[in-house]
PDB file of N, CA and C in Angstrom:
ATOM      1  N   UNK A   1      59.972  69.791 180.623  1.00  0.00           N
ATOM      2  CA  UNK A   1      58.621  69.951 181.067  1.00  0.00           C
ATOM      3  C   UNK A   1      58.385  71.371 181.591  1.00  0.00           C
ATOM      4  N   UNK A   2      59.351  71.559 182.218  1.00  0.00           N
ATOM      5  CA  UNK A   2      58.953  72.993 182.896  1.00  0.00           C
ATOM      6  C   UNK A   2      59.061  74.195 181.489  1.00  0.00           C
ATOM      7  N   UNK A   3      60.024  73.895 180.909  1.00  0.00           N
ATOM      8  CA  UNK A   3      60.300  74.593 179.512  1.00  0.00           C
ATOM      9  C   UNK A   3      58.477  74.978 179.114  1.00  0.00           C
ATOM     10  N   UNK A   4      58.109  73.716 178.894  1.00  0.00           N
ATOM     11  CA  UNK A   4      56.580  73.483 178.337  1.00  0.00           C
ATOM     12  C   UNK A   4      55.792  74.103 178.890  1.00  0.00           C
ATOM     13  N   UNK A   5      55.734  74.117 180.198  1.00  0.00           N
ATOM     14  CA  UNK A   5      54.966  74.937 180.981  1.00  0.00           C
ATOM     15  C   UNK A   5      55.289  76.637 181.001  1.00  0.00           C
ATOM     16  N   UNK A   6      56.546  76.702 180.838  1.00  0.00           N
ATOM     17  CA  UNK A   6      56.841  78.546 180.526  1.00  0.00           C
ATOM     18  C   UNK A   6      56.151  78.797 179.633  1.00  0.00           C
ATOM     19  N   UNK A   7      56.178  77.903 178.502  1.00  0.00           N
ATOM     20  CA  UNK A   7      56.037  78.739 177.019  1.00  0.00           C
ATOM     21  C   UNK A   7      54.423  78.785 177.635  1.00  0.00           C
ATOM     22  N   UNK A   8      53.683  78.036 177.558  1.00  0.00           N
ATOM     23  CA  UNK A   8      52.273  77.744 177.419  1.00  0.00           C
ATOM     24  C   UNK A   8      51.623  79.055 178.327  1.00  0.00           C
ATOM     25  N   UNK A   9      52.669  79.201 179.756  1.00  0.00           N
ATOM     26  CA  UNK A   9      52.297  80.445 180.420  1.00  0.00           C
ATOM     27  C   UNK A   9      52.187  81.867 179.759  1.00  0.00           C
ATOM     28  N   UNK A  10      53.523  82.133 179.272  1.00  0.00           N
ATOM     29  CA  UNK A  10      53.756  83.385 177.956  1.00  0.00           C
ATOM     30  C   UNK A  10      52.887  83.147 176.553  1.00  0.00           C
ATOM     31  N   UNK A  11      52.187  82.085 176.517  1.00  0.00           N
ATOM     32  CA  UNK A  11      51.024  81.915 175.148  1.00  0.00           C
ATOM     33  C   UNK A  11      50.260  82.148 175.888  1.00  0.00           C
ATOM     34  N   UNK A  12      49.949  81.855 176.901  1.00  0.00           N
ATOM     35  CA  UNK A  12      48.550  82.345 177.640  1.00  0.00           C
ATOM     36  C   UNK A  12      48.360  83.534 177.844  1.00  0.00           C
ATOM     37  N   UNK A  13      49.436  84.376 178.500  1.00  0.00           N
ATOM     38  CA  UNK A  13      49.794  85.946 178.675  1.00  0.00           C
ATOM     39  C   UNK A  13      49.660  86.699 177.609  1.00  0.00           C
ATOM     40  N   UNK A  14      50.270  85.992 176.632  1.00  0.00           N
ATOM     41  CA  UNK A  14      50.331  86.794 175.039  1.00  0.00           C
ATOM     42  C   UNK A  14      48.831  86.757 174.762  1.00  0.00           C
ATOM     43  N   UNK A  15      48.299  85.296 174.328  1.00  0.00           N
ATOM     44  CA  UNK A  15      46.622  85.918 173.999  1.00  0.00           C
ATOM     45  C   UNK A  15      46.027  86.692 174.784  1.00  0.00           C
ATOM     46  N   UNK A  16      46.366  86.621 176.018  1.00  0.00           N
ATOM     47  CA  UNK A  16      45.445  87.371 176.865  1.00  0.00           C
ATOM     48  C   UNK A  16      45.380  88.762 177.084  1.00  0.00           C
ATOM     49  N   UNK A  17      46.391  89.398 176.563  1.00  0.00           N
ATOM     50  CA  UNK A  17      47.065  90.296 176.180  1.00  0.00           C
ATOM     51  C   UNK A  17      46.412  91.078 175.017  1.00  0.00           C
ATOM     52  N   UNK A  18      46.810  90.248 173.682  1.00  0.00           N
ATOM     53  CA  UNK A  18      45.857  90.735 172.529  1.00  0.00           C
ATOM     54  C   UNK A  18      44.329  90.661 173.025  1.00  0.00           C
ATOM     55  N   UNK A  19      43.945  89.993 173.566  1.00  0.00           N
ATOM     56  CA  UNK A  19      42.348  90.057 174.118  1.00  0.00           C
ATOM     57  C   UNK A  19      42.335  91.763 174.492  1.00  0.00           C
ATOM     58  N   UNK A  20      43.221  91.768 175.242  1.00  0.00           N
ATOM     59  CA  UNK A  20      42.510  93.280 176.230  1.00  0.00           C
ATOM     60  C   UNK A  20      43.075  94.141 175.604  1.00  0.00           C
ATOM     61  N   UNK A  21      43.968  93.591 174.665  1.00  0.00           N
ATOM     62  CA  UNK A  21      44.396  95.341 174.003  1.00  0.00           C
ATOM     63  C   UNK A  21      43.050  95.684 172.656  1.00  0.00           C
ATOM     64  N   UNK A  22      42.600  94.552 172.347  1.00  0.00           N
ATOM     65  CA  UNK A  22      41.438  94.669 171.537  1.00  0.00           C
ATOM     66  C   UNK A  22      40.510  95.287 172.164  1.00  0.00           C
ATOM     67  N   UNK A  23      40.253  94.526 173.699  1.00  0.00           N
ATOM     68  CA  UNK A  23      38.949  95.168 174.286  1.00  0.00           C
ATOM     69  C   UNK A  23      39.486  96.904 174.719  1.00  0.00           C
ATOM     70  N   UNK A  24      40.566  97.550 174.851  1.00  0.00           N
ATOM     71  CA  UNK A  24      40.876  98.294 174.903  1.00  0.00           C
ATOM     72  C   UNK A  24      40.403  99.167 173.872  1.00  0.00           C
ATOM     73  N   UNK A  25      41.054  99.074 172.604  1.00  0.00           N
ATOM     74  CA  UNK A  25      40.668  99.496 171.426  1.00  0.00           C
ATOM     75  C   UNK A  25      38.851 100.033 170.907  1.00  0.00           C
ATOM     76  N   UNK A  26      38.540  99.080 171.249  1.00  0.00           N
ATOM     77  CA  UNK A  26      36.942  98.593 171.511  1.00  0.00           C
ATOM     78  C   UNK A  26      36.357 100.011 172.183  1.00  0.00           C
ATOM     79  N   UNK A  27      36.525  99.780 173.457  1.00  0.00           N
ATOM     80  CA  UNK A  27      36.401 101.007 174.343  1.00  0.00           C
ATOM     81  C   UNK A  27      36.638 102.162 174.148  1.00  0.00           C
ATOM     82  N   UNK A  28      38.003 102.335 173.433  1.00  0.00           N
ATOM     83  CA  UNK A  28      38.673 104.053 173.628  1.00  0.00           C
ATOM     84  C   UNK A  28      37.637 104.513 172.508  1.00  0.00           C
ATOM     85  N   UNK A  29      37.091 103.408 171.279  1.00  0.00           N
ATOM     86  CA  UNK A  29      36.568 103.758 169.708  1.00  0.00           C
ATOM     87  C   UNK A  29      34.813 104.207 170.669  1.00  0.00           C
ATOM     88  N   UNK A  30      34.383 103.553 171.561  1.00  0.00           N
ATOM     89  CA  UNK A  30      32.842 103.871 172.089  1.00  0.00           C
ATOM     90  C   UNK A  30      33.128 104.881 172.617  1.00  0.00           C
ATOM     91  N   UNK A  31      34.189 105.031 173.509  1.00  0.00           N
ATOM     92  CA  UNK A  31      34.024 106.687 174.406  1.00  0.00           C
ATOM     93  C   UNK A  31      34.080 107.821 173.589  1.00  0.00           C
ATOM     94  N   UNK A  32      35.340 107.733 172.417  1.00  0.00           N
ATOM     95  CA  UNK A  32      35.522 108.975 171.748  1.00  0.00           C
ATOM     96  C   UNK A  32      34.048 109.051 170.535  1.00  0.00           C
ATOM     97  N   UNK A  33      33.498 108.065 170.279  1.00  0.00           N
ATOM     98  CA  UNK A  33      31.904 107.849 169.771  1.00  0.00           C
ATOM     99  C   UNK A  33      30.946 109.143 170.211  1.00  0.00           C
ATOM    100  N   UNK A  34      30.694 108.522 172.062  1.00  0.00           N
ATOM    101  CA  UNK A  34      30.050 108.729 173.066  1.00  0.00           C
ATOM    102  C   UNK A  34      30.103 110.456 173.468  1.00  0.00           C
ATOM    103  N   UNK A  35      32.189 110.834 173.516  1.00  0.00           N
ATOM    104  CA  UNK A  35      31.834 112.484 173.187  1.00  0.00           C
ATOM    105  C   UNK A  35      32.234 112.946 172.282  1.00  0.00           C
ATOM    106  N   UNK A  36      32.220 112.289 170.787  1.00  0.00           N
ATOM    107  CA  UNK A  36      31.515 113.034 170.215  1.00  0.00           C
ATOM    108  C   UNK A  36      30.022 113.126 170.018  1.00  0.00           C
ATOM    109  N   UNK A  37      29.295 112.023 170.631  1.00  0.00           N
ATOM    110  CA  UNK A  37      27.908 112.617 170.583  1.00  0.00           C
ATOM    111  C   UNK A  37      27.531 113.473 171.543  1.00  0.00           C
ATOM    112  N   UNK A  38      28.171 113.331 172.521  1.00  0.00           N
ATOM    113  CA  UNK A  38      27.894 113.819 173.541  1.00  0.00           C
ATOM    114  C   UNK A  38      27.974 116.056 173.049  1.00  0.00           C
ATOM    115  N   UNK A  39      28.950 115.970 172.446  1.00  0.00           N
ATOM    116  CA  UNK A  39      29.615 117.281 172.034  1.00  0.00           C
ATOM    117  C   UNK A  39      28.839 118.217 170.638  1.00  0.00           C
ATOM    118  N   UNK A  40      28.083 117.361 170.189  1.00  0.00           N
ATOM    119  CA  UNK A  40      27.120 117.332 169.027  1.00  0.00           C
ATOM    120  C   UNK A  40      26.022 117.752 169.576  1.00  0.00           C
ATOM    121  N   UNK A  41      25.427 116.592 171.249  1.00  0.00           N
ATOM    122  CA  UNK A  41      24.000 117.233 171.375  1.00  0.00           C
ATOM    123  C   UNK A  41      24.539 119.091 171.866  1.00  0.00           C
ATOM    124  N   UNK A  42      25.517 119.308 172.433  1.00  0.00           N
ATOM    125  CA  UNK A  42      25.859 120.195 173.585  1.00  0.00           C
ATOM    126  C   UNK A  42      25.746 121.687 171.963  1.00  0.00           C
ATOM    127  N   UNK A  43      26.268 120.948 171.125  1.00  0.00           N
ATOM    128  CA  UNK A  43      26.996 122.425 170.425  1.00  0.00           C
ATOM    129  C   UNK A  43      25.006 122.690 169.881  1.00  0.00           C
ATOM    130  N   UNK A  44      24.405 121.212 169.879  1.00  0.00           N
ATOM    131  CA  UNK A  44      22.932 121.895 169.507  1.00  0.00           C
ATOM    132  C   UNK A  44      22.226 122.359 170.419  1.00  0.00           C
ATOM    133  N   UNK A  45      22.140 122.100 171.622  1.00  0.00           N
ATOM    134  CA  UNK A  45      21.575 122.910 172.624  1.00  0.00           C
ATOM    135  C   UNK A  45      21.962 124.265 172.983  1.00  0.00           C
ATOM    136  N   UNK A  46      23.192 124.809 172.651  1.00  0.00           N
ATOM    137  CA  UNK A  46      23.524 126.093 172.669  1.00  0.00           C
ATOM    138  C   UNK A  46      23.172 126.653 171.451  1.00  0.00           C
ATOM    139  N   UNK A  47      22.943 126.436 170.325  1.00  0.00           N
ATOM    140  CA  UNK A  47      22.326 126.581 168.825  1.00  0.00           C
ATOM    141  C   UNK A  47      21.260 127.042 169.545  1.00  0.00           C
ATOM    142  N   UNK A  48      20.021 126.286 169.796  1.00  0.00           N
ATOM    143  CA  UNK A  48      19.145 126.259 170.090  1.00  0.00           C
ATOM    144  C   UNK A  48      18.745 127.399 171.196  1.00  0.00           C
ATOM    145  N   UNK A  49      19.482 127.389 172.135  1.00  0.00           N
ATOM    146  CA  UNK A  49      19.109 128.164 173.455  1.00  0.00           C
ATOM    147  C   UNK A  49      19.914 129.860 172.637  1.00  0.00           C
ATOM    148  N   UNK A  50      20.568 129.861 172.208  1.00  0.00           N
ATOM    149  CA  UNK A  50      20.436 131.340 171.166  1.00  0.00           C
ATOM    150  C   UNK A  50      19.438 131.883 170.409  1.00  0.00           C
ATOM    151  N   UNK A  51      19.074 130.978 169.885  1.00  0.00           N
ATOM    152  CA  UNK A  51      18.088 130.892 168.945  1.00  0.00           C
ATOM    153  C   UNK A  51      16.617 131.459 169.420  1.00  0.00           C
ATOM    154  N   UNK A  52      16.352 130.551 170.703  1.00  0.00           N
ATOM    155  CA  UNK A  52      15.165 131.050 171.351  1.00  0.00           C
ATOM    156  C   UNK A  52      15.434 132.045 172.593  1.00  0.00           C
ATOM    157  N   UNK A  53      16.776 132.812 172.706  1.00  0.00           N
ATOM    158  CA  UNK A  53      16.744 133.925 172.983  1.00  0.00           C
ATOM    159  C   UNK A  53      16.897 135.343 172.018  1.00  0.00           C
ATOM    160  N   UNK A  54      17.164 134.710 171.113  1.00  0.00           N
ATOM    161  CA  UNK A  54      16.955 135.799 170.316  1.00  0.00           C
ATOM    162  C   UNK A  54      14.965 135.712 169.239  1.00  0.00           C
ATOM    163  N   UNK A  55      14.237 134.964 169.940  1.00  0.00           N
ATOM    164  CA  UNK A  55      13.511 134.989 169.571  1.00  0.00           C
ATOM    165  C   UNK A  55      12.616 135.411 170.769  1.00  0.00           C
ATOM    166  N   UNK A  56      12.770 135.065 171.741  1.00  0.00           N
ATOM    167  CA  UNK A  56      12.081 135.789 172.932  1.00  0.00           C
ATOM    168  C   UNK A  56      12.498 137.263 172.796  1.00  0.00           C
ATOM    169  N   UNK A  57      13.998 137.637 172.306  1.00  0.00           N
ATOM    170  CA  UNK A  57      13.986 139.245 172.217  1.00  0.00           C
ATOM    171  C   UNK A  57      13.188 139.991 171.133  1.00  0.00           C
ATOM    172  N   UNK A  58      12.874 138.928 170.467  1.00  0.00           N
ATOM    173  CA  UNK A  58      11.954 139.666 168.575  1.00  0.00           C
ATOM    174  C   UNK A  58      10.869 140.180 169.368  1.00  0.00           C
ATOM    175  N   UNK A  59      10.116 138.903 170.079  1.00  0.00           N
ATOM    176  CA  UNK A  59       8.942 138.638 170.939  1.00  0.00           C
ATOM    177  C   UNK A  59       8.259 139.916 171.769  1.00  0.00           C
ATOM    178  N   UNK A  60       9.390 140.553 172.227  1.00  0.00           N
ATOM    179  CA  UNK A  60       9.217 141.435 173.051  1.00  0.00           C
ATOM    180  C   UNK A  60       9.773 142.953 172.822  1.00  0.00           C
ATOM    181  N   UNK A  61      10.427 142.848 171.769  1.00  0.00           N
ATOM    182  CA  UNK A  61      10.332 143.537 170.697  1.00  0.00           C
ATOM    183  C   UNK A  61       8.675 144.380 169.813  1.00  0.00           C
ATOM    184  N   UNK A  62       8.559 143.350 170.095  1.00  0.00           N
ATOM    185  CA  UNK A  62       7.435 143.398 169.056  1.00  0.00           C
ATOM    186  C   UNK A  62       6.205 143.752 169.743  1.00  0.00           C
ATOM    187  N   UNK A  63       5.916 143.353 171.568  1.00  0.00           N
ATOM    188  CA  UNK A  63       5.282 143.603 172.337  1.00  0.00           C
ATOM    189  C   UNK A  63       5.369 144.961 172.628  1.00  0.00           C
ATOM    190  N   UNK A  64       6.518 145.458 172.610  1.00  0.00           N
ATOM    191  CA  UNK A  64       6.099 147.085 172.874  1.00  0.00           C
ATOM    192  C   UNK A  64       6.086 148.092 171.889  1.00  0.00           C
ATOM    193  N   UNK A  65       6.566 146.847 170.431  1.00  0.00           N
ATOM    194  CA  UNK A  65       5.692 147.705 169.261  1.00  0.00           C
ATOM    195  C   UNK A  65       3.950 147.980 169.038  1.00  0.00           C
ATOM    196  N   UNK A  66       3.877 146.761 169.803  1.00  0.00           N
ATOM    197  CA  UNK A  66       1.825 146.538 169.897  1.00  0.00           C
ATOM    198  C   UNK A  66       1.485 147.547 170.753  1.00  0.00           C
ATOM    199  N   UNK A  67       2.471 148.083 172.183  1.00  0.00           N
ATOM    200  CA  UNK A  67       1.864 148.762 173.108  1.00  0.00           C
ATOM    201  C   UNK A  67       1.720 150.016 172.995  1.00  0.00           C
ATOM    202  N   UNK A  68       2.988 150.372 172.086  1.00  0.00           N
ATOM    203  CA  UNK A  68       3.070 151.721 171.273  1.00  0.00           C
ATOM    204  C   UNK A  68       1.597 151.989 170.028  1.00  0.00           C
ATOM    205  N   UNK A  69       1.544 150.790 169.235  1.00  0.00           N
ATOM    206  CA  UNK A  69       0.571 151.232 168.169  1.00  0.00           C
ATOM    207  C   UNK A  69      -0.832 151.279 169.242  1.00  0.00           C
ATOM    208  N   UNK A  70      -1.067 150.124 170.006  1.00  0.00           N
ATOM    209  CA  UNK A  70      -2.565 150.300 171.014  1.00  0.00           C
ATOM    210  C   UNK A  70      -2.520 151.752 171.198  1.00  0.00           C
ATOM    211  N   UNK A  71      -1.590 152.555 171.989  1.00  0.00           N
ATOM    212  CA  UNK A  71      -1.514 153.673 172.663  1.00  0.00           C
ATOM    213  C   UNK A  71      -1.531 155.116 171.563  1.00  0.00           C
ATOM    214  N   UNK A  72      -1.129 154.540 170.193  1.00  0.00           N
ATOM    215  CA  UNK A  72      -1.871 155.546 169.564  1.00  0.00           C
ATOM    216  C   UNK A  72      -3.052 155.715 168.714  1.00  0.00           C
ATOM    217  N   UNK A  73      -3.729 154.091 168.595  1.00  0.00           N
ATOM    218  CA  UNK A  73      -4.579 154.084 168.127  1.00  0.00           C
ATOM    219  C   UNK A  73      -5.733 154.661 169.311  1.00  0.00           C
ATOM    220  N   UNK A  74      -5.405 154.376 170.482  1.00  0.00           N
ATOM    221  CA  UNK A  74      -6.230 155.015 171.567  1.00  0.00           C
ATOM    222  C   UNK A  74      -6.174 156.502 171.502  1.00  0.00           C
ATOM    223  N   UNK A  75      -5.199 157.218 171.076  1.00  0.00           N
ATOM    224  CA  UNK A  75      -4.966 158.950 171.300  1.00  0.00           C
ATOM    225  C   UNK A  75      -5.665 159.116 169.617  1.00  0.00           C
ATOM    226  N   UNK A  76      -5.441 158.368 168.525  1.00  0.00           N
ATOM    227  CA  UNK A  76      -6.637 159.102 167.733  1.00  0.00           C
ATOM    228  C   UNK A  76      -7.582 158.572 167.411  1.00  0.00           C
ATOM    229  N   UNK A  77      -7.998 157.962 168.433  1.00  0.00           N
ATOM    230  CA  UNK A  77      -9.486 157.392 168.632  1.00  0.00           C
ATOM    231  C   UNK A  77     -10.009 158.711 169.750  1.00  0.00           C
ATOM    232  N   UNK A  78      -9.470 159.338 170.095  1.00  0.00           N
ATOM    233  CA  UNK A  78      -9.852 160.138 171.335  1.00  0.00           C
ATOM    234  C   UNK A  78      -9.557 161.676 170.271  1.00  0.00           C
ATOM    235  N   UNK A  79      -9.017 161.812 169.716  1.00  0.00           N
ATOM    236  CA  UNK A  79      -8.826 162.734 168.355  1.00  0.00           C
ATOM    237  C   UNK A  79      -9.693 162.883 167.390  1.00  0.00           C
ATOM    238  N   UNK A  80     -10.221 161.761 166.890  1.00  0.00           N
ATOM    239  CA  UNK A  80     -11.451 162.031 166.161  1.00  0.00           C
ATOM    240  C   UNK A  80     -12.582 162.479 166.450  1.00  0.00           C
ATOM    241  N   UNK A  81     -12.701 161.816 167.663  1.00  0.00           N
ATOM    242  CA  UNK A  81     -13.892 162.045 168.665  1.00  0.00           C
ATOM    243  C   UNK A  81     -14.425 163.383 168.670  1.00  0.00           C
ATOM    244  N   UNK A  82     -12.869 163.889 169.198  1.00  0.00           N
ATOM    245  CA  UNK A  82     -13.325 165.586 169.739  1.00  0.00           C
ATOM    246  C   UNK A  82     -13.587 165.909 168.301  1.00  0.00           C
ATOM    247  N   UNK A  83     -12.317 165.575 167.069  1.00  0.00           N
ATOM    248  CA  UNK A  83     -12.621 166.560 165.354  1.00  0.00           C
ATOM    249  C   UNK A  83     -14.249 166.428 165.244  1.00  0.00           C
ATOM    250  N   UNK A  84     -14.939 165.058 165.690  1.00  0.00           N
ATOM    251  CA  UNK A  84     -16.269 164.765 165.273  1.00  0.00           C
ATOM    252  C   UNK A  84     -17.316 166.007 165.872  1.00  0.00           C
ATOM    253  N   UNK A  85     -16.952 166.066 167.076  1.00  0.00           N
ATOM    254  CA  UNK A  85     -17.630 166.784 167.944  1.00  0.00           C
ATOM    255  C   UNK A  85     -17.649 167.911 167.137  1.00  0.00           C
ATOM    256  N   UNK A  86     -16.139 168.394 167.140  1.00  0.00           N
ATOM    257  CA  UNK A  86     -16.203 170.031 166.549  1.00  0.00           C
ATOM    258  C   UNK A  86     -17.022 170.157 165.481  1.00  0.00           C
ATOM    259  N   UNK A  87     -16.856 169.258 164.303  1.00  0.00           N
ATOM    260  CA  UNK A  87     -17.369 168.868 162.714  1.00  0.00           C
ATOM    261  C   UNK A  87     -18.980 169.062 162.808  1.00  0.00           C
ATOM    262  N   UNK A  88     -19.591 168.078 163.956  1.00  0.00           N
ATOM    263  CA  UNK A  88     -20.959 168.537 164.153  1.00  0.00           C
ATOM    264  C   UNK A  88     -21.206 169.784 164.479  1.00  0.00           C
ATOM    265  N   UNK A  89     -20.536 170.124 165.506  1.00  0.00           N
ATOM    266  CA  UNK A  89     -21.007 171.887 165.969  1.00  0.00           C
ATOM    267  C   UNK A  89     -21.128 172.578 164.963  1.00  0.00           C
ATOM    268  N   UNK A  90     -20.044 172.685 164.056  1.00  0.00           N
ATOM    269  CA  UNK A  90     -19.665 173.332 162.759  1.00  0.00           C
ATOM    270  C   UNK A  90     -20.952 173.384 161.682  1.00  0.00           C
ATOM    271  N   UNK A  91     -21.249 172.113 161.630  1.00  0.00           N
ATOM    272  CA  UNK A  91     -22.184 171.307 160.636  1.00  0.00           C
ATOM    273  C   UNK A  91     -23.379 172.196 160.809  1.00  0.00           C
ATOM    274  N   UNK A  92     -23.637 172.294 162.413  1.00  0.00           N
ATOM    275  CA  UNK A  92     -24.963 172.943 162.524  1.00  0.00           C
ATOM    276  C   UNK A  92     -25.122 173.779 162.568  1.00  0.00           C
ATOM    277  N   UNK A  93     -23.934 174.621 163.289  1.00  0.00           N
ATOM    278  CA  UNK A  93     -23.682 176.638 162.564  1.00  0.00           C
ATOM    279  C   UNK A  93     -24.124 176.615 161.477  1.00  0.00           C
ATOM    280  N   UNK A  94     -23.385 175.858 160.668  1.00  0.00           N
ATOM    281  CA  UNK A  94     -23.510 176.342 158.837  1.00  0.00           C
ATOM    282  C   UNK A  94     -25.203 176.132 158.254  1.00  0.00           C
ATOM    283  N   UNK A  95     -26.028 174.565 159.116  1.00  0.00           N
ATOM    284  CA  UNK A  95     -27.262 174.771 158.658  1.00  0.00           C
ATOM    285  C   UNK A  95     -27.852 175.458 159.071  1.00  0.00           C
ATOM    286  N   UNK A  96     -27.857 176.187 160.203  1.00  0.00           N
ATOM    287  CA  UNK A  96     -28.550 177.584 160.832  1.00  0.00           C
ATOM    288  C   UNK A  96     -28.451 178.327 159.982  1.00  0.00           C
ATOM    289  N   UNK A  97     -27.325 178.689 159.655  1.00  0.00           N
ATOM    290  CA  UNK A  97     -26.552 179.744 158.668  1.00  0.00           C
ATOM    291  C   UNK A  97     -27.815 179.562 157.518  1.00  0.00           C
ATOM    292  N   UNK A  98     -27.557 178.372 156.598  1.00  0.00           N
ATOM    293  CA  UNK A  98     -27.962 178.397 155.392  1.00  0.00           C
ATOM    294  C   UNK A  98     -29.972 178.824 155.878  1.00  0.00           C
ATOM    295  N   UNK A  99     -30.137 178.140 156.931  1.00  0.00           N
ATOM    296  CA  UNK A  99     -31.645 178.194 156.836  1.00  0.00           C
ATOM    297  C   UNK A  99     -32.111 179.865 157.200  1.00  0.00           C
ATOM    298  N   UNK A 100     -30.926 180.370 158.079  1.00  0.00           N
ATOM    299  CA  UNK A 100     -31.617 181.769 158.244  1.00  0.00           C
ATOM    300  C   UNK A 100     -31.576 182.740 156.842  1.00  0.00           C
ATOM    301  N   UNK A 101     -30.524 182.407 156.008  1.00  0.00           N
ATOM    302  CA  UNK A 101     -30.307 183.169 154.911  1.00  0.00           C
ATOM    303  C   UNK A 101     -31.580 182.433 153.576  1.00  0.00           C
ATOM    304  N   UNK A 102     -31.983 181.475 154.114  1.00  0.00           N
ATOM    305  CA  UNK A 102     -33.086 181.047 152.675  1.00  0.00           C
ATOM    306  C   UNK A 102     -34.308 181.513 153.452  1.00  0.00           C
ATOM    307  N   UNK A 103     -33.926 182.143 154.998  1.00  0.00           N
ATOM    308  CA  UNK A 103     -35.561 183.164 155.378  1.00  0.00           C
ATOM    309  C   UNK A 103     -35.521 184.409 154.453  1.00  0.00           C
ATOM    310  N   UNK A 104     -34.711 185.115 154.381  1.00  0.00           N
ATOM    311  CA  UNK A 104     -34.254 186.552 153.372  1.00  0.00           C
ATOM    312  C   UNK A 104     -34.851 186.425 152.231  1.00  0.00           C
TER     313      UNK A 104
END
């Protein structure tokens, strides 16, 4: 009887045994799952956070290409102005010119 009762103890131990080495198994297969997702989002968020620093650098890049072209479209906007100025003065020498010489 007691015989009966060992074994049944060590069958009980034994399944219980394969139980948790399964649920073991189970587990180690979700965690290493878990980082590798975990390691997937990480390698895309550093993708990403490069990405939009090197796009904030284009960005601003490009901002003091605008500030440069503003700043010379302002200097020959202020260039023509005066050529205009001169061009008229000029303009009207020359029709003086022509009108005093068609008095002759």
């Amino acid at each position: 009887m007691r015989l009966c009762m060992l074994m049944l103890c060590v069958c009980m131990l034994g399944s219980a045994a394969s139980v948790h080495a399964r649920s073991i198994i189970s587990e180690q297969t979700e965690a290493a799952n878990a980082r590798d997702t975990y390691r997937a989002a990480r390698l895309k968020l550093e993708d990403l956070q490069i990405k939009i620093a090197a796009q904030e650098q284009r960005i601003k890049d490009e901002q003091a290409r605008l500030q440069q072209l503003q700043k010379e479209e302002a200097a020959t906007r202020d260039e023509m102005q005066r050529a205009e100025a001169v061009f008229e003065q000029k303009a009207k020498v020359l029709d003086k010119a022509w009108q005093e010489r068609s008095q002759y």
